[in-house]
PDB file of N, CA and C in Angstrom:
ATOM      1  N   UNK A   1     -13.212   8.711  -3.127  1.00  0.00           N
ATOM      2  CA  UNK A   1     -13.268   8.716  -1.688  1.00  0.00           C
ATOM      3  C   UNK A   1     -11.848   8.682  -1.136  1.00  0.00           C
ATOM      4  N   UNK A   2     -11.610   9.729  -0.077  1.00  0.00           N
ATOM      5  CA  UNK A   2     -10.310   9.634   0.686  1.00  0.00           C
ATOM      6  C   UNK A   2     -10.360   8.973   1.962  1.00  0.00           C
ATOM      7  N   UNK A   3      -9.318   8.068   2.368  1.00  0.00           N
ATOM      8  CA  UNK A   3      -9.565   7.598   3.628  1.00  0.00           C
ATOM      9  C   UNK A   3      -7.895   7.798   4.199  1.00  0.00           C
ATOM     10  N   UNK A   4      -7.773   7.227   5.696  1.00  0.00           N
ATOM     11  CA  UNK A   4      -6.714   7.602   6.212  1.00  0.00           C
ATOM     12  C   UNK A   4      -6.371   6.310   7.189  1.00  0.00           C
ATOM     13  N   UNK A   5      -5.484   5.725   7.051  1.00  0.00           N
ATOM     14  CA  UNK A   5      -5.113   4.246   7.609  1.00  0.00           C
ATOM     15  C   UNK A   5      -3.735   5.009   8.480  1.00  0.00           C
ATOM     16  N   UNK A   6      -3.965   4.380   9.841  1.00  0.00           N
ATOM     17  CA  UNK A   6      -3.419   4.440  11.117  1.00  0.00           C
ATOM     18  C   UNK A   6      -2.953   3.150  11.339  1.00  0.00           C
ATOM     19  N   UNK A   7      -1.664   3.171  12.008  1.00  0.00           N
ATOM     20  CA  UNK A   7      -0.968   2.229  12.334  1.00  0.00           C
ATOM     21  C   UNK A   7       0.056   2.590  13.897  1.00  0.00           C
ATOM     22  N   UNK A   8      -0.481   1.863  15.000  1.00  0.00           N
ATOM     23  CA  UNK A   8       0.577   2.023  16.108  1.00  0.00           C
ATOM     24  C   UNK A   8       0.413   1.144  17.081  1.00  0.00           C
ATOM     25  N   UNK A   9       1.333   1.348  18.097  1.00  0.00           N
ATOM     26  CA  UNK A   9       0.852   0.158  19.157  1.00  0.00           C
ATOM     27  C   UNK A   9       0.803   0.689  20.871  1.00  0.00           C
ATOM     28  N   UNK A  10      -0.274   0.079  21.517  1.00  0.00           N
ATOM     29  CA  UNK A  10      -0.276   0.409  22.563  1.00  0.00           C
ATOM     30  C   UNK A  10       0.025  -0.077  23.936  1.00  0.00           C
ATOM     31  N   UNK A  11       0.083   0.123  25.072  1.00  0.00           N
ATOM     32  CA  UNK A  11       0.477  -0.622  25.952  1.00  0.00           C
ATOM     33  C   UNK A  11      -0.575  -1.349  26.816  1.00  0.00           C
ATOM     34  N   UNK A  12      -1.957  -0.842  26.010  1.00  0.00           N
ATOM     35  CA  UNK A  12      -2.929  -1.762  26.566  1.00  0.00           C
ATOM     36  C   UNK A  12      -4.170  -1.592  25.896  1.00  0.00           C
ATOM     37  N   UNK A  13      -4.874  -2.170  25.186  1.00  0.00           N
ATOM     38  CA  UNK A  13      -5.455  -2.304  24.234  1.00  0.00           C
ATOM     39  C   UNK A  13      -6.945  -1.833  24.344  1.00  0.00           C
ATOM     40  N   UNK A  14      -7.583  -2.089  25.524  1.00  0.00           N
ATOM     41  CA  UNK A  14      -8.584  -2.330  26.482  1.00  0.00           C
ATOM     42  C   UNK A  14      -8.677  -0.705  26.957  1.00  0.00           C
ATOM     43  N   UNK A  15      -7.374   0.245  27.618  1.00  0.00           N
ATOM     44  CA  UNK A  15      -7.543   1.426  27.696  1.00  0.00           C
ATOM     45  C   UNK A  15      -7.586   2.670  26.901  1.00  0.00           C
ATOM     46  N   UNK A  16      -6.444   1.837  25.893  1.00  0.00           N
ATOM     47  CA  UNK A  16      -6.502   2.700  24.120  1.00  0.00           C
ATOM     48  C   UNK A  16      -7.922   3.020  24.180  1.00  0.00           C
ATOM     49  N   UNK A  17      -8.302   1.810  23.806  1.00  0.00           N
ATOM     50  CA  UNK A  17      -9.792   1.873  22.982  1.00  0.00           C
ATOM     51  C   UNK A  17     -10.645   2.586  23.620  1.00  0.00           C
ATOM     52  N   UNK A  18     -10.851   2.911  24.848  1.00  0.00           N
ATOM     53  CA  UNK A  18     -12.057   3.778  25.672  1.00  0.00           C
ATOM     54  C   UNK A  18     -11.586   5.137  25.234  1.00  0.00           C
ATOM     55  N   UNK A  19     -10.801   5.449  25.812  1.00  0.00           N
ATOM     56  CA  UNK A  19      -9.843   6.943  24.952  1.00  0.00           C
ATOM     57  C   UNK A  19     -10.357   7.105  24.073  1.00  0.00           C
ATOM     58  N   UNK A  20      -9.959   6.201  22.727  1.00  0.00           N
ATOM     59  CA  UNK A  20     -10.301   6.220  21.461  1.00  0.00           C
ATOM     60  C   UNK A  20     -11.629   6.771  21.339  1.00  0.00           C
ATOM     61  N   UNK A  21     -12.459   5.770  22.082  1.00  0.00           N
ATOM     62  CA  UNK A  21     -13.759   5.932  21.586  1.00  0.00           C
ATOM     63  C   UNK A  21     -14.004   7.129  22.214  1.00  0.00           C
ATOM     64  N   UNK A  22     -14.207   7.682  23.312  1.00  0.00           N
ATOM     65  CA  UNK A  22     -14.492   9.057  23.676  1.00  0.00           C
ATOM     66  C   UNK A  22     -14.045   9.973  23.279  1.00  0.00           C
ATOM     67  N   UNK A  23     -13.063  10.105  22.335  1.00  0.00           N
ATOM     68  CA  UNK A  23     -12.723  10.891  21.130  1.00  0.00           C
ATOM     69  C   UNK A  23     -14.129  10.763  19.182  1.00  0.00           C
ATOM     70  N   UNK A  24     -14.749  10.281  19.959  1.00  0.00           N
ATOM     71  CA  UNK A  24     -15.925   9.950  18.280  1.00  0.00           C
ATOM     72  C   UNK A  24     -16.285  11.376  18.054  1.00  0.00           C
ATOM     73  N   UNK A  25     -16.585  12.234  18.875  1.00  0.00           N
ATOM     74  CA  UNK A  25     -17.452  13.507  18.521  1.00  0.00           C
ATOM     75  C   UNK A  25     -16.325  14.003  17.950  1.00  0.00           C
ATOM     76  N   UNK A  26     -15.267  14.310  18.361  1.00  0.00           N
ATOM     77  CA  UNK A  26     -14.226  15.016  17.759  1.00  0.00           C
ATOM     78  C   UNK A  26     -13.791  14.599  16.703  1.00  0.00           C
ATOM     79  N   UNK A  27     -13.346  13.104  16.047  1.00  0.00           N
ATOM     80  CA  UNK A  27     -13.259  12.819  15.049  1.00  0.00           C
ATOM     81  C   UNK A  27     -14.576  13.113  14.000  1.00  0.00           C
ATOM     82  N   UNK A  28     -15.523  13.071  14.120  1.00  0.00           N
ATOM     83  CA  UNK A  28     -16.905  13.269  13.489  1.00  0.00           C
ATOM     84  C   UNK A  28     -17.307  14.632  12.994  1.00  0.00           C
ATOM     85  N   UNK A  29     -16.776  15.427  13.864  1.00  0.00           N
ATOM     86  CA  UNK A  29     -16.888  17.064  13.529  1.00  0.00           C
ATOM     87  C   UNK A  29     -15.356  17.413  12.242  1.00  0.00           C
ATOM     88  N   UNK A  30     -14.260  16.661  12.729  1.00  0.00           N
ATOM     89  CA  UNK A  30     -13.091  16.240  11.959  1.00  0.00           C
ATOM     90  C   UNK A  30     -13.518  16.082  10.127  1.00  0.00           C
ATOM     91  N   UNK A  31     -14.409  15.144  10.376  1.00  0.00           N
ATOM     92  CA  UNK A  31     -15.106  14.917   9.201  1.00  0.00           C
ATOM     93  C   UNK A  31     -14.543  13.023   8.922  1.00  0.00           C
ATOM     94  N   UNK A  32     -14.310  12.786  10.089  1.00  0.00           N
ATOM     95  CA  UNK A  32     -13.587  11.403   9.987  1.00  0.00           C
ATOM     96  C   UNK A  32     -14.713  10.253  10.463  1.00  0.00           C
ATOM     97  N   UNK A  33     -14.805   9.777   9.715  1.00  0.00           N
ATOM     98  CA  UNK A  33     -15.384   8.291  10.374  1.00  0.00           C
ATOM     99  C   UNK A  33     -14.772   6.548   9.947  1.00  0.00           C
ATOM    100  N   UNK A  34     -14.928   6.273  10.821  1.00  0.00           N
ATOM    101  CA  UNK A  34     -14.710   5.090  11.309  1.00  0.00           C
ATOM    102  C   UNK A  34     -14.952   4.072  10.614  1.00  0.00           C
ATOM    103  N   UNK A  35     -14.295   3.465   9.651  1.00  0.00           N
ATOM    104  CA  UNK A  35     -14.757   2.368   8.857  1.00  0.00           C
ATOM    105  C   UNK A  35     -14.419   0.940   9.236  1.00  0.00           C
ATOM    106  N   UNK A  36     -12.875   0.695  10.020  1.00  0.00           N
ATOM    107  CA  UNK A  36     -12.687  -0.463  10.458  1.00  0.00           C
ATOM    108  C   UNK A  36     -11.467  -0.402  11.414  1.00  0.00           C
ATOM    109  N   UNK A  37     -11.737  -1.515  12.668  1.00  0.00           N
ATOM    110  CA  UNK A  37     -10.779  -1.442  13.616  1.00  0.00           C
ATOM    111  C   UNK A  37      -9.755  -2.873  13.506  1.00  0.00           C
ATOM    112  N   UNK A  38      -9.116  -2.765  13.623  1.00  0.00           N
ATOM    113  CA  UNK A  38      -8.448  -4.292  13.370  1.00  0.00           C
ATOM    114  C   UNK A  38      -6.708  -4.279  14.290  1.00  0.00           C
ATOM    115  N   UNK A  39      -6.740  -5.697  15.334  1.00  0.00           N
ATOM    116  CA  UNK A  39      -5.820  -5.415  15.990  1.00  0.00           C
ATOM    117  C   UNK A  39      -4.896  -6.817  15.757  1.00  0.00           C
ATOM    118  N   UNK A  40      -3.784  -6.557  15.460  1.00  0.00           N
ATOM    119  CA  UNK A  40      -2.695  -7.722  15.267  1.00  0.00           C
ATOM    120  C   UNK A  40      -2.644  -8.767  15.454  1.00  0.00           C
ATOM    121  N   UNK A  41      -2.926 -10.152  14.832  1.00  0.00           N
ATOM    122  CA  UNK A  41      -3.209 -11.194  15.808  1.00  0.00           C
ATOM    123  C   UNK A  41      -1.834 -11.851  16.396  1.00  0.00           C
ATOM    124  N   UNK A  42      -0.325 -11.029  16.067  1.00  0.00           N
ATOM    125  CA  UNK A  42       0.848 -11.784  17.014  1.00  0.00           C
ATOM    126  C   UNK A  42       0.897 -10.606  18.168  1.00  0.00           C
ATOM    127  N   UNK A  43      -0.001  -9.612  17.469  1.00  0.00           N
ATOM    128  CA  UNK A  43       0.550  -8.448  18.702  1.00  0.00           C
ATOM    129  C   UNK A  43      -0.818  -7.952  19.550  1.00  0.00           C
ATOM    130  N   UNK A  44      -1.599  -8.097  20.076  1.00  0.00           N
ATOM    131  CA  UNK A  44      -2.998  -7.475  20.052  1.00  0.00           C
ATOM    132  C   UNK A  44      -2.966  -6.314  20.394  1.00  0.00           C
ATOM    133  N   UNK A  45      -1.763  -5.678  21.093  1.00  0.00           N
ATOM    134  CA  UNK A  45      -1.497  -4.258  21.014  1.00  0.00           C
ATOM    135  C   UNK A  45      -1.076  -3.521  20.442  1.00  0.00           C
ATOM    136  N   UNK A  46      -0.959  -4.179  19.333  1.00  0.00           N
ATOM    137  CA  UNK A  46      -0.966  -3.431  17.731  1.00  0.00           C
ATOM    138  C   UNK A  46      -1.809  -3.041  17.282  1.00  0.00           C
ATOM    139  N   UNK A  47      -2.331  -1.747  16.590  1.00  0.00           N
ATOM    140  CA  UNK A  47      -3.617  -1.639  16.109  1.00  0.00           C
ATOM    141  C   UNK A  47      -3.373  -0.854  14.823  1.00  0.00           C
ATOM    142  N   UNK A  48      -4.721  -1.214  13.857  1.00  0.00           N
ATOM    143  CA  UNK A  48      -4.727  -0.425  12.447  1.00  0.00           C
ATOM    144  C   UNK A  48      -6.073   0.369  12.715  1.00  0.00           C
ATOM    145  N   UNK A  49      -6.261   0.884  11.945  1.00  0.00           N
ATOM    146  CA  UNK A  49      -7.753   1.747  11.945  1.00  0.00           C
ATOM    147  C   UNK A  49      -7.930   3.006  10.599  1.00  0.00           C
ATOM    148  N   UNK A  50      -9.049   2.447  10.062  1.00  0.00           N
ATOM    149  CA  UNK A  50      -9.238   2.918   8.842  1.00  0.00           C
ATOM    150  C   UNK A  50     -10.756   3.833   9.120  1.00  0.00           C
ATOM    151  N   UNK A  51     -10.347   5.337   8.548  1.00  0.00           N
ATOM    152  CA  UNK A  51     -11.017   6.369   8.857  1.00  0.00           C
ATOM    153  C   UNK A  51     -11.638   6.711   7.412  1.00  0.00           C
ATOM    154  N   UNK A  52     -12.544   6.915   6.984  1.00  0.00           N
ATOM    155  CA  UNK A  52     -13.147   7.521   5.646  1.00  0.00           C
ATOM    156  C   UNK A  52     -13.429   8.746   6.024  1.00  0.00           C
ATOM    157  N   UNK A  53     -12.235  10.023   5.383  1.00  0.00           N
ATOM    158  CA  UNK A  53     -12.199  11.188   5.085  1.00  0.00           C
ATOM    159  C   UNK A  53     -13.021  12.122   4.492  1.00  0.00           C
ATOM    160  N   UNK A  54     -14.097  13.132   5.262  1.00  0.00           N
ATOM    161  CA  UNK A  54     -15.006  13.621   4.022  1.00  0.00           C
ATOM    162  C   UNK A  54     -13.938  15.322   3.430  1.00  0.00           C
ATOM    163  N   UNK A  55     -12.987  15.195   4.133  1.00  0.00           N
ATOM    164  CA  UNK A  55     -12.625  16.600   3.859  1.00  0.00           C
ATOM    165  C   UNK A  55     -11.049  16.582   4.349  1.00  0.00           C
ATOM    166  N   UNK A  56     -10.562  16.165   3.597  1.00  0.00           N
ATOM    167  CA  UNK A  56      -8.633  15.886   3.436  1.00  0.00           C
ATOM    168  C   UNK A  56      -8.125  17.370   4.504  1.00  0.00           C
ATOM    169  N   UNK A  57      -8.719  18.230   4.301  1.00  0.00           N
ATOM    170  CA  UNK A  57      -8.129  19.913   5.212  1.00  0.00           C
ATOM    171  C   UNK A  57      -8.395  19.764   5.976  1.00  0.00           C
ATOM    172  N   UNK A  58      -9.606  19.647   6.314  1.00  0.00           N
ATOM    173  CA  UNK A  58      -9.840  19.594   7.951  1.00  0.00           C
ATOM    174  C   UNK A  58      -9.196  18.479   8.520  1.00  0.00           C
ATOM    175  N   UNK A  59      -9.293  17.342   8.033  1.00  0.00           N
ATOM    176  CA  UNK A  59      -8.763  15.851   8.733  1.00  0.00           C
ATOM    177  C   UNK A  59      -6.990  16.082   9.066  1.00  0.00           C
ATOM    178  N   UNK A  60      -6.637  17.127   8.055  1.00  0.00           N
ATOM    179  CA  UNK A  60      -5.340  16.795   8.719  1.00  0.00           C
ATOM    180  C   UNK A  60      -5.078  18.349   9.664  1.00  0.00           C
ATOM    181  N   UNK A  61      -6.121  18.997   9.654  1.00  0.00           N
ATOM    182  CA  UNK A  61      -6.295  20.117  10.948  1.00  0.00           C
ATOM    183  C   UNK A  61      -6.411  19.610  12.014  1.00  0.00           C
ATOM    184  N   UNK A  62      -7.279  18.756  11.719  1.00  0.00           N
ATOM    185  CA  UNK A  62      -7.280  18.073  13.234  1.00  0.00           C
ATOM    186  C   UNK A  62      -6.424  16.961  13.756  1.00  0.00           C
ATOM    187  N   UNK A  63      -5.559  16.363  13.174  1.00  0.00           N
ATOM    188  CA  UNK A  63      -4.157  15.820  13.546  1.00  0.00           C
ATOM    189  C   UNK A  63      -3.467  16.658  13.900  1.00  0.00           C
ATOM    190  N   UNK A  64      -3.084  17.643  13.480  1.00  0.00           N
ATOM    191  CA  UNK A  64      -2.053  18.677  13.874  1.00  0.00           C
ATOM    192  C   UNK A  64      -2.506  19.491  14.744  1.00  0.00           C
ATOM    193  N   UNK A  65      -3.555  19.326  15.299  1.00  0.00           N
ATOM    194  CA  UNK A  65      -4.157  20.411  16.836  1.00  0.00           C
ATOM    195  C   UNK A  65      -4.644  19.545  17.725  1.00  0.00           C
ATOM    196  N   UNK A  66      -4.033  17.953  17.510  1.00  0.00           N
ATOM    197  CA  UNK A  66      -3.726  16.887  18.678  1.00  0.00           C
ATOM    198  C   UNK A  66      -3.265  17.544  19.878  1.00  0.00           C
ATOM    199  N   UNK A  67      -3.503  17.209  21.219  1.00  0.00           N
ATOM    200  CA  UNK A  67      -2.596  17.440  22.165  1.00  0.00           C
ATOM    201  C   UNK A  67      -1.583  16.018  22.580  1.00  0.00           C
ATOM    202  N   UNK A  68      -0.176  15.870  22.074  1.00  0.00           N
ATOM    203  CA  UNK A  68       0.229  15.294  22.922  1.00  0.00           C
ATOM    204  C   UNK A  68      -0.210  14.429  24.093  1.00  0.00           C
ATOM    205  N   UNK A  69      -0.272  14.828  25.014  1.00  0.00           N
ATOM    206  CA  UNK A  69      -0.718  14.417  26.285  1.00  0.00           C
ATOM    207  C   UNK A  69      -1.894  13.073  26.437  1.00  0.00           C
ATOM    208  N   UNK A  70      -2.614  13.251  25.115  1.00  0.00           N
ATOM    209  CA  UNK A  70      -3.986  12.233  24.809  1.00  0.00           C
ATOM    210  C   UNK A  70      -3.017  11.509  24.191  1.00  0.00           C
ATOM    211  N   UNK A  71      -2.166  11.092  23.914  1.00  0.00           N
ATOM    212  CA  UNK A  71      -1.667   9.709  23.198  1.00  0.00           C
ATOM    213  C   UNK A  71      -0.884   9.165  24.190  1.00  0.00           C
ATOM    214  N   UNK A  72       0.006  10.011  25.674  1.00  0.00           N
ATOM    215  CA  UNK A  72       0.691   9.528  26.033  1.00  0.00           C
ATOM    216  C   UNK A  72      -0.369   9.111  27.275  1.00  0.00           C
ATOM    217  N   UNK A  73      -1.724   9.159  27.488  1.00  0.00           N
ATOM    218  CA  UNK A  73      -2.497   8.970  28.293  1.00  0.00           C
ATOM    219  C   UNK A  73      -3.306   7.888  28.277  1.00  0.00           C
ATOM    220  N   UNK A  74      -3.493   7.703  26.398  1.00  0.00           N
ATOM    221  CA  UNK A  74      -4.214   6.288  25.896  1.00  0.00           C
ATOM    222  C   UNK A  74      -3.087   5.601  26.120  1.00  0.00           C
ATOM    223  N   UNK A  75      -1.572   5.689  26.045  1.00  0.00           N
ATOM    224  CA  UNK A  75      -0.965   4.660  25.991  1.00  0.00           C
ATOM    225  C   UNK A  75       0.123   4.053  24.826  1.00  0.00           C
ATOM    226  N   UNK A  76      -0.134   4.934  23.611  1.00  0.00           N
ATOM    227  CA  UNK A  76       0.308   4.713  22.478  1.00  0.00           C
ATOM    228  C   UNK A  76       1.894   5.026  22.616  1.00  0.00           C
ATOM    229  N   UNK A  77       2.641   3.824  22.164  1.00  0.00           N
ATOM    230  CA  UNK A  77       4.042   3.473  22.514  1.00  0.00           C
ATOM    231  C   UNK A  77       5.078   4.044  21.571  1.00  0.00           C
ATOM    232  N   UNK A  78       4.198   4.333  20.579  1.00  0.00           N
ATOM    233  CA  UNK A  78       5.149   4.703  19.025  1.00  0.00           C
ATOM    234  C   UNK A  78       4.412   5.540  18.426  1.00  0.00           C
ATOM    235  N   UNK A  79       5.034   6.198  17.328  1.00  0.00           N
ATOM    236  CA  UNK A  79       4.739   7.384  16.629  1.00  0.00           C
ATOM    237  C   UNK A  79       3.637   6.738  15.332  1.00  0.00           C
ATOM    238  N   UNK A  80       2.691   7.287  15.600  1.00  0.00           N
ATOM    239  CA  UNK A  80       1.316   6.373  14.462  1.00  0.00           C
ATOM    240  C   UNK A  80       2.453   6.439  13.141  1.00  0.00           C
ATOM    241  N   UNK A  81       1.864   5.195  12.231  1.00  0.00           N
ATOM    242  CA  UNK A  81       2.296   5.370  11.037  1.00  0.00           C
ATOM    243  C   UNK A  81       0.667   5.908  10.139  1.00  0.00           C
ATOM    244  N   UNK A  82       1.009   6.866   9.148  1.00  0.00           N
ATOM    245  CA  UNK A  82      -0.810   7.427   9.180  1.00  0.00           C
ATOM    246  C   UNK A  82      -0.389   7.581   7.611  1.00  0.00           C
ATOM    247  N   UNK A  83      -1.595   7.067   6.778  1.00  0.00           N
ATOM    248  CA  UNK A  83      -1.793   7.463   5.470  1.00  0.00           C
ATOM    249  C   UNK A  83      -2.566   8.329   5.179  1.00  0.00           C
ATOM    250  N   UNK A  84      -2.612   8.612   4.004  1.00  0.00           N
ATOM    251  CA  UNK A  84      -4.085   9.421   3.591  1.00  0.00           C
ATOM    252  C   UNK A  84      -3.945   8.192   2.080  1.00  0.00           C
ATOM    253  N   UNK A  85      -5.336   8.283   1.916  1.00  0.00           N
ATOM    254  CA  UNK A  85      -5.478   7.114   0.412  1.00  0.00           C
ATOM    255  C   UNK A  85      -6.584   7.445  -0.557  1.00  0.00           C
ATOM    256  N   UNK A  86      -6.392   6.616  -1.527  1.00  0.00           N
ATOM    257  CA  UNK A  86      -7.569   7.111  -2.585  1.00  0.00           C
ATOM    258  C   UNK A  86      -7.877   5.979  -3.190  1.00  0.00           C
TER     259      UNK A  86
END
């Protein structure tokens, strides 16, 4: 199993996350789902998020046909730190 661990921080945690979540269909067609959310307990606008990958090509097709504009709209302050894992 491949999965993909995200790491960044936002400027508000509460608006990230609606964003986030109204992004599910798109991650889902991605072939990405959602295994765990977990947010910093010195930072709470820190966030991790662990995605279980069914298809490594597409998942990183669809990172790279991101628009900009949706990260600087959720709020996200820094450049994700993003794995892929096994």
């Amino acid at each position: 199993m491949t999965y993909m661990l995200v790491r960044h921080k936002v400027a508000d945690f509460a608006r990230w996350k609606q964003i986030f979540d109204s992004h599910k269909e798109a991650q889902e067609k991605a072939g990405l789902k959602l295994k765990h959310l977990w947010r910093n307990l010195d930072d709470s606008n820190e966030v991790f998020f662990l995605f279980e990958v069914e298809d490594l090509k597409r998942a990183q097709a669809f990172l790279s046909s991101q628009d900009p504009k949706v990260k600087d709209e959720a709020g996200v302050r820094d450049e994700p730190d993003l794995y892929f894992l096994s």
